[in-house]
Each structure stands twice: as structure tokens, then as C-alpha cells.
N, C-alpha and C. Protein backbone atom coordinates (compact mmCIF):
# COMPACT_ATOMS: atom_id res chain seq x y z
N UNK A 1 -5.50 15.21 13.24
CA UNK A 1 -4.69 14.30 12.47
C UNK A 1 -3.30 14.88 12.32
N UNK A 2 -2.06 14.25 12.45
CA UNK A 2 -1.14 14.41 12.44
C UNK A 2 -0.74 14.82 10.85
N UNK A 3 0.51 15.66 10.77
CA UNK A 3 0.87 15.88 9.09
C UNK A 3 1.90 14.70 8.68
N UNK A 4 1.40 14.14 7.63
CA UNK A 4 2.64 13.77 6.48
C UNK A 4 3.39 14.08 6.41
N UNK A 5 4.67 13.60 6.61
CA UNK A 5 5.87 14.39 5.91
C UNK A 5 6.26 13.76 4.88
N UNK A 6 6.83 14.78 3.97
CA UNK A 6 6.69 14.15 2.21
C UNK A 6 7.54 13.06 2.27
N UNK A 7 7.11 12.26 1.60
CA UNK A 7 7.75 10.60 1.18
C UNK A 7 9.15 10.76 0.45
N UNK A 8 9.96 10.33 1.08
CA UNK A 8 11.31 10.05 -0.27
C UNK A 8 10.68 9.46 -1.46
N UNK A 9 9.62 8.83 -1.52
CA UNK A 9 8.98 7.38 -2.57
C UNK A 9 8.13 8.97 -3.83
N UNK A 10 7.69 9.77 -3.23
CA UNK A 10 7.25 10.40 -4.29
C UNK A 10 8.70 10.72 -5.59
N UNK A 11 9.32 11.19 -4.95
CA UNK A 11 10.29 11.16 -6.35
C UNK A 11 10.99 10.37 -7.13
N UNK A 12 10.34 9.37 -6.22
CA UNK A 12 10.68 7.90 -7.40
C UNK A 12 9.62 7.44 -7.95
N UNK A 13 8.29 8.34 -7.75
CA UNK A 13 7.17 8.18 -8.42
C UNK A 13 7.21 8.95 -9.48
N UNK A 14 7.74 10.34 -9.18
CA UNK A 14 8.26 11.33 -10.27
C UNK A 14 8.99 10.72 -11.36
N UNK A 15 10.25 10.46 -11.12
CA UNK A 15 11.15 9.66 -12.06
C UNK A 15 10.23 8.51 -13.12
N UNK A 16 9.62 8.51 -12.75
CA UNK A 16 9.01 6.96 -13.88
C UNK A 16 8.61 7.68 -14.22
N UNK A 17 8.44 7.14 -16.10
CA UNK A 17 7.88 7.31 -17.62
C UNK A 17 5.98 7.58 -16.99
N UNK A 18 5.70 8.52 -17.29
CA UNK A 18 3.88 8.46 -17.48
C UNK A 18 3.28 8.59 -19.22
N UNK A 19 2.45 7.68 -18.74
CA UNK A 19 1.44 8.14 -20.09
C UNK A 19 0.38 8.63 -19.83
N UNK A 20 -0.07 9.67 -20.01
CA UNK A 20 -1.14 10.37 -19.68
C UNK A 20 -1.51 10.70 -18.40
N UNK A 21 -0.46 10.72 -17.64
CA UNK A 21 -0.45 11.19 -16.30
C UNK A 21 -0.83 9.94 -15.42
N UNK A 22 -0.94 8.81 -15.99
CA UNK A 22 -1.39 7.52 -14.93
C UNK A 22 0.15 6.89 -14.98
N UNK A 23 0.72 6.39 -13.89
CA UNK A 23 1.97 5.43 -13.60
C UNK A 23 1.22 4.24 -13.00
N UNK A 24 1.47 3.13 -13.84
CA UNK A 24 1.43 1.09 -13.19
C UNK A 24 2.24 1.05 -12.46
N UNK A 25 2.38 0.68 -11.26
CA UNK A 25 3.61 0.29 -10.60
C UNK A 25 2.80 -1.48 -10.34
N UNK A 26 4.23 -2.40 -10.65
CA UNK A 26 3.74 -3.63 -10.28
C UNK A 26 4.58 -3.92 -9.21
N UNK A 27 4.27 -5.30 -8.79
CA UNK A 27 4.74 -5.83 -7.74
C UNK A 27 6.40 -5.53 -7.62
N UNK A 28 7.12 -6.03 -8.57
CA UNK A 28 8.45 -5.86 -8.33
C UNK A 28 8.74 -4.15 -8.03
N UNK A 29 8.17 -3.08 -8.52
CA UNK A 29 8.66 -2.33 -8.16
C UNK A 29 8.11 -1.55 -7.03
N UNK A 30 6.74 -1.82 -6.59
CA UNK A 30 6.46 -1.53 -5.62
C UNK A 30 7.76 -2.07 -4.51
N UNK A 31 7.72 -3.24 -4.50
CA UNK A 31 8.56 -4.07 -3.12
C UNK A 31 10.20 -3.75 -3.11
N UNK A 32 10.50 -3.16 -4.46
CA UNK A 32 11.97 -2.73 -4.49
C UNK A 32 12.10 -1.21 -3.51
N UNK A 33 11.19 -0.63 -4.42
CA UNK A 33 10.82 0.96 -3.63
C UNK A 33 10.74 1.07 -2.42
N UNK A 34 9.67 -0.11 -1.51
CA UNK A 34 9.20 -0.12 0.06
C UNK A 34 10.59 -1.17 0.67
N UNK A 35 11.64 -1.28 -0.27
CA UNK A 35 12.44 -2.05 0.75
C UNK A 35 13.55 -1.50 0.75
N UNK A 36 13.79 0.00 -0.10
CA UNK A 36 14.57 1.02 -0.39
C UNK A 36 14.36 2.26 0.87
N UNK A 37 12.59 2.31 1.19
CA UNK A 37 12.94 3.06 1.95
C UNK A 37 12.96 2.78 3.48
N UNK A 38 12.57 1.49 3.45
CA UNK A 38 12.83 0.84 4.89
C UNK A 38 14.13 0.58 5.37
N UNK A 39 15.12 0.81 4.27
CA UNK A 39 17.19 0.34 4.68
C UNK A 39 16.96 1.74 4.85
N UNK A 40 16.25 3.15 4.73
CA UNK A 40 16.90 4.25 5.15
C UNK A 40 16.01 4.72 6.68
N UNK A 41 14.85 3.69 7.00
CA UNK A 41 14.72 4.19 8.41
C UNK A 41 15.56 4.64 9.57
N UNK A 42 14.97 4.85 10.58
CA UNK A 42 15.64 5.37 11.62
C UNK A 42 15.95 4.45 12.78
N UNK A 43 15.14 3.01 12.53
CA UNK A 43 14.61 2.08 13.71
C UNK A 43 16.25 0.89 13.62
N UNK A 44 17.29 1.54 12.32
CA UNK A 44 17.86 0.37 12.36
C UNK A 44 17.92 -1.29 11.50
N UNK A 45 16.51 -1.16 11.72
CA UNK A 45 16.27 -3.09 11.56
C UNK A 45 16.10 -2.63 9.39
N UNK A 46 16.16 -3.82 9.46
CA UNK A 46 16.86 -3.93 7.91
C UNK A 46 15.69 -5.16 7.11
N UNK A 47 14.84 -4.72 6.28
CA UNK A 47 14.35 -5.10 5.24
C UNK A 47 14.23 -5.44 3.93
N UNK A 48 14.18 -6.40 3.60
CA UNK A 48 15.15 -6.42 2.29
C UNK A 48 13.97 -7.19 1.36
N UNK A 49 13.91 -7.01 0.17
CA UNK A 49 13.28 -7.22 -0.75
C UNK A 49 12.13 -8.23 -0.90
N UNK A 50 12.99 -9.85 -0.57
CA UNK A 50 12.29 -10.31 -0.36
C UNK A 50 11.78 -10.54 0.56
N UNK A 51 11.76 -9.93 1.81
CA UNK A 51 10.84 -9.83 3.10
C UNK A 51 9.41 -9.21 2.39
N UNK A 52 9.96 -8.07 2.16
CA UNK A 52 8.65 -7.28 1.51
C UNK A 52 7.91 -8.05 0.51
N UNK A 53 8.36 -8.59 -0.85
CA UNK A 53 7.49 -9.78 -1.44
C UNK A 53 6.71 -10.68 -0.26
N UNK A 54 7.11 -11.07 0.25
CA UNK A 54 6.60 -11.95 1.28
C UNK A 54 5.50 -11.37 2.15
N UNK A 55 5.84 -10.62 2.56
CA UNK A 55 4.81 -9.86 3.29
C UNK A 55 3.74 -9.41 2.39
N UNK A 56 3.92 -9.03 1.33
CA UNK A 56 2.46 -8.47 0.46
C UNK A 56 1.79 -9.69 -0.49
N UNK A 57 2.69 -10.89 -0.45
CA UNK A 57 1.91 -11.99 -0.78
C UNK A 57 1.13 -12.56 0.11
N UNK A 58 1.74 -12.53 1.38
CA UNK A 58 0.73 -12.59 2.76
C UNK A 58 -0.38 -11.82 2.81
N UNK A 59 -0.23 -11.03 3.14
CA UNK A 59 -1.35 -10.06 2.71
C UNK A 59 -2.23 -9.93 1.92
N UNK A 60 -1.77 -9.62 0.38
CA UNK A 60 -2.77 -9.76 -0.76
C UNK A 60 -2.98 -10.92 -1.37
N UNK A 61 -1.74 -12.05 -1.63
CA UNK A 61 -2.15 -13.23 -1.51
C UNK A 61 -1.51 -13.82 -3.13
N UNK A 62 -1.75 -14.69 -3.34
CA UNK A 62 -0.91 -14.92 -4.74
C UNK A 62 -1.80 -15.77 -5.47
N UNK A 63 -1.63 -16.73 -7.05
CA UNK A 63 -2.65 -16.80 -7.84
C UNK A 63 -3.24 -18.11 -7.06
N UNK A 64 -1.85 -18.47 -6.34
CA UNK A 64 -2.04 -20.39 -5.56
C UNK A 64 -2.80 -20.10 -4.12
N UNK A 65 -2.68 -18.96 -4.13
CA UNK A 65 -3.49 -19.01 -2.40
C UNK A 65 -3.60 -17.47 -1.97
N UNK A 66 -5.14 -17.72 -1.40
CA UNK A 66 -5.01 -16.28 -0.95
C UNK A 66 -4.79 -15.67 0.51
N UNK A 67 -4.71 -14.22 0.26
CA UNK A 67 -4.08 -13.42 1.57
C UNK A 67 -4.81 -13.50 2.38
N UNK A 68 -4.17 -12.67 3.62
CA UNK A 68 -5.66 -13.03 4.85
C UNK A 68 -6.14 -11.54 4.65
N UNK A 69 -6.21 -10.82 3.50
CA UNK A 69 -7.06 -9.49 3.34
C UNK A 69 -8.14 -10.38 2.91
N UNK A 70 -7.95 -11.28 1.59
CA UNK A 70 -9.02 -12.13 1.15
C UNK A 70 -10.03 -12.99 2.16
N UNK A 71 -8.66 -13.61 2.83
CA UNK A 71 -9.60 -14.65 3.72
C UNK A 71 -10.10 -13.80 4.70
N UNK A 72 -9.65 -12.74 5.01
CA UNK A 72 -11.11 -11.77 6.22
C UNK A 72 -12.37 -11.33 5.61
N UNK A 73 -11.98 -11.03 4.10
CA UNK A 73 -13.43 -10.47 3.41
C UNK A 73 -13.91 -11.98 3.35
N UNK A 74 -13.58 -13.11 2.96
CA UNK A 74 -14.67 -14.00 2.33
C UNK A 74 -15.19 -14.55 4.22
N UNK A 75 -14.66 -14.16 4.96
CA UNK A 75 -15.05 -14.33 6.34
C UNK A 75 -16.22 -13.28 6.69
N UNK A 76 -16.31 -12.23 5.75
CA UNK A 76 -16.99 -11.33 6.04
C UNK A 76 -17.09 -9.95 7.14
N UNK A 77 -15.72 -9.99 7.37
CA UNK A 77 -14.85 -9.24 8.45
C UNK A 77 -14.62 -7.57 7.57
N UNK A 78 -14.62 -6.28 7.99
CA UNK A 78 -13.67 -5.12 7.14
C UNK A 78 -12.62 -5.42 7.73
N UNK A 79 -11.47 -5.31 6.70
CA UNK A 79 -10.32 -4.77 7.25
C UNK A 79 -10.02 -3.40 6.97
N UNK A 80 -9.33 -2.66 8.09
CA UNK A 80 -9.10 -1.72 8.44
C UNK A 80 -7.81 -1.35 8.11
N UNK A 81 -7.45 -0.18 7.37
CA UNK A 81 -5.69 -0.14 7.64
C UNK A 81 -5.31 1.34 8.22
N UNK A 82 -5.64 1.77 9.70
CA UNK A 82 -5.31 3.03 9.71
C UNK A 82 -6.30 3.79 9.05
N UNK A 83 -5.60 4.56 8.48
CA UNK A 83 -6.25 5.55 8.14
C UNK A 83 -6.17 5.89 6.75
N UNK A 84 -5.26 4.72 6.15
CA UNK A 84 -4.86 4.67 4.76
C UNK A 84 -6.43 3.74 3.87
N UNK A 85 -7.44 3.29 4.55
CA UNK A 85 -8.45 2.92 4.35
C UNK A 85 -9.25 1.58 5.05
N UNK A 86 -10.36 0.97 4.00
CA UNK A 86 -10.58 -0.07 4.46
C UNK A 86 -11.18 -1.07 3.31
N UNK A 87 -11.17 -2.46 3.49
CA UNK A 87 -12.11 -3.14 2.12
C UNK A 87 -12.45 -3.44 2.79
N UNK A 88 -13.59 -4.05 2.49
CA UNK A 88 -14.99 -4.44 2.44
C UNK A 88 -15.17 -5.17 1.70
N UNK A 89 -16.64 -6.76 1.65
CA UNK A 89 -17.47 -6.70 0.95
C UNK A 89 -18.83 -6.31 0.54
N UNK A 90 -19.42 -5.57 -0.30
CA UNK A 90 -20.35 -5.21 -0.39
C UNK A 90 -21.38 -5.70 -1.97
N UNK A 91 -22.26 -6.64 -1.43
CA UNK A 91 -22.72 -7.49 -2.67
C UNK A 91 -21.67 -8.90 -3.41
N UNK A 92 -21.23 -8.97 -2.51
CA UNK A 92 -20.54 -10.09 -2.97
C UNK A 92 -19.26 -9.44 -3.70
N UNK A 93 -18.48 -8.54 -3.62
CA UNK A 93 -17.66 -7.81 -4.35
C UNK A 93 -16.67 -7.02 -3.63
N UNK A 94 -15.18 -7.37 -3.13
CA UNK A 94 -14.61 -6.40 -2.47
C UNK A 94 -14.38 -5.32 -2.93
N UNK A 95 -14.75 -4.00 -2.30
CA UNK A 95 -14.67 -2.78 -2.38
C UNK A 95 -13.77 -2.26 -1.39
N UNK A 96 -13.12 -1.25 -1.55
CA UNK A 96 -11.97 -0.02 -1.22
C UNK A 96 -12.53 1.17 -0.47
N UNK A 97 -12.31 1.29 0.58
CA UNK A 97 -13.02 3.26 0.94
C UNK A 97 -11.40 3.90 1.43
N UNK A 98 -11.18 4.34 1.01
CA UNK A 98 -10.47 5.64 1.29
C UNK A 98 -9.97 6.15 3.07
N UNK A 99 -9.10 6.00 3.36
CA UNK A 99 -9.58 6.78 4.87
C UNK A 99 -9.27 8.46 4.38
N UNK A 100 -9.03 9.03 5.63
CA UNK A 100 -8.97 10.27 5.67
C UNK A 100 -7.64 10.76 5.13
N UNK A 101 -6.84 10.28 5.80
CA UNK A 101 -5.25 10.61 6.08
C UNK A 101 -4.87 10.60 4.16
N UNK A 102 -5.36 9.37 3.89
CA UNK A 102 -5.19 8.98 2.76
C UNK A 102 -5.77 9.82 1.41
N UNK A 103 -6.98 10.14 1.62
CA UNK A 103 -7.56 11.37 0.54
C UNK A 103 -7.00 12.45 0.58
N UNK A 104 -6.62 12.60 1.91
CA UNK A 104 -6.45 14.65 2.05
C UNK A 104 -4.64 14.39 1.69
N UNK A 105 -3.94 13.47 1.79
CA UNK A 105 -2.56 13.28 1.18
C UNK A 105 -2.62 13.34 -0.59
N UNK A 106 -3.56 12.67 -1.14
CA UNK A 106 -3.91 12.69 -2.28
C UNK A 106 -4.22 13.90 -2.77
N UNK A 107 -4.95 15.35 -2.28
CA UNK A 107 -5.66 15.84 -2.42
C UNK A 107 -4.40 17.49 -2.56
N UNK A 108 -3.07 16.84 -1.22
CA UNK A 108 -2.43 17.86 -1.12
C UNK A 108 -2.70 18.62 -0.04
N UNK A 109 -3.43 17.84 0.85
CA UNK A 109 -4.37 19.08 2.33
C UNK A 109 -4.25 18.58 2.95
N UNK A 110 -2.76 17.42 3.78
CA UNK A 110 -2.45 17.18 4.63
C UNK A 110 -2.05 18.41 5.53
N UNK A 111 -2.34 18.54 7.07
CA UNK A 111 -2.25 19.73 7.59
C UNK A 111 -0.68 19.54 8.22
């Protein structure tokens, strides 16, 4: 497995208020953050805020309609993301697993 290299996004995870060591990040600031660090890629192309809303309402889906993460689980499909994990349903209930890349980043034992 390839190494991580540390996120610009962790120290804007740093910077926010914690209570008890847990940080909420909601939608708006998730999509401000991921469209902050996509204007500093390397590829050029330019992402902007509301692309990113858009794209994770696609995805996860909104209260009027849902994403196609939803519509693959109620299809009964996993989706896969890399290595950052996968959902599932299991018992009628979408569930989360972890990939690899993703725990051992969590964990601090990215190699």
C-alpha cells in the first residue's frame, strides 16, 4: 500500500472548537474544506463549492431524493470506495466497513 501524505485538511480539522475530543463537521463545511483543497491541486481544473454540494448530494442523496450510494444498497449491490471502505446492507440496515488505507491512516500506521 502506498503512504499518505499528510492532508492540508487535517489542520483545518485542528483549528475547529472540540468538545471532548469529538469535531461535527456538517455539510457546509465539509464541501467548503474539499473545495479549498481541490483550487490548490496540481491537475489545474478548478472546483468550486457548489460542484462539491452537488456531487455529495449525488452521492449521499438529499431529504427529496436519494443518492445512488442509497439506490445501490436498496438494489442490494456493496459499494466500494477504494480503500477508504465499503457499505453494505446487512439485515435490512446499511452498514460501513472500514478499508485498510483508511484504518491504518486513522490509527497513524500509514507506511
Amino acid at each position: 500500500m502506498r503512504p499518505v501524505p499528510p492532508s492540508p485538511m487535517v489542520d483545518a480539522w485542528q483549528d475547529r472548537p472540540q468538545d471532548d475530543g469529538i469535531v461535527d463537521v456538517d455539510k457546509t463545511q465539509l464541501t467548503e474544506m474539499t473545495a479549498r483543497r481541490a483550487a490548490d491541486g496540481p491537475d489545474g481544473r478548478q472546483l468550486g463549492a457548489e460542484d462539491i454540494s452537488r456531487i455529495l448530494d449525488l452521492l449521499f442523496g438529499t431529504m427529496e431524493e436519494a443518492g445512488t450510494i442509497a439506490e445501490a444498497l436498496k438494489a442490494r449491490e456493496t459499494v466500494t470506495l477504494g480503500s477508504f471502505g465499503s457499505f453494505q446492507v446487512s439485515d435490512g440496515d446499511a452498514t460501513f466497513r472500514p478499508g485498510v488505507a483508511l484504518t491504518e491512516y486513522l490509527r497513524d500506521q500509514t507506511r
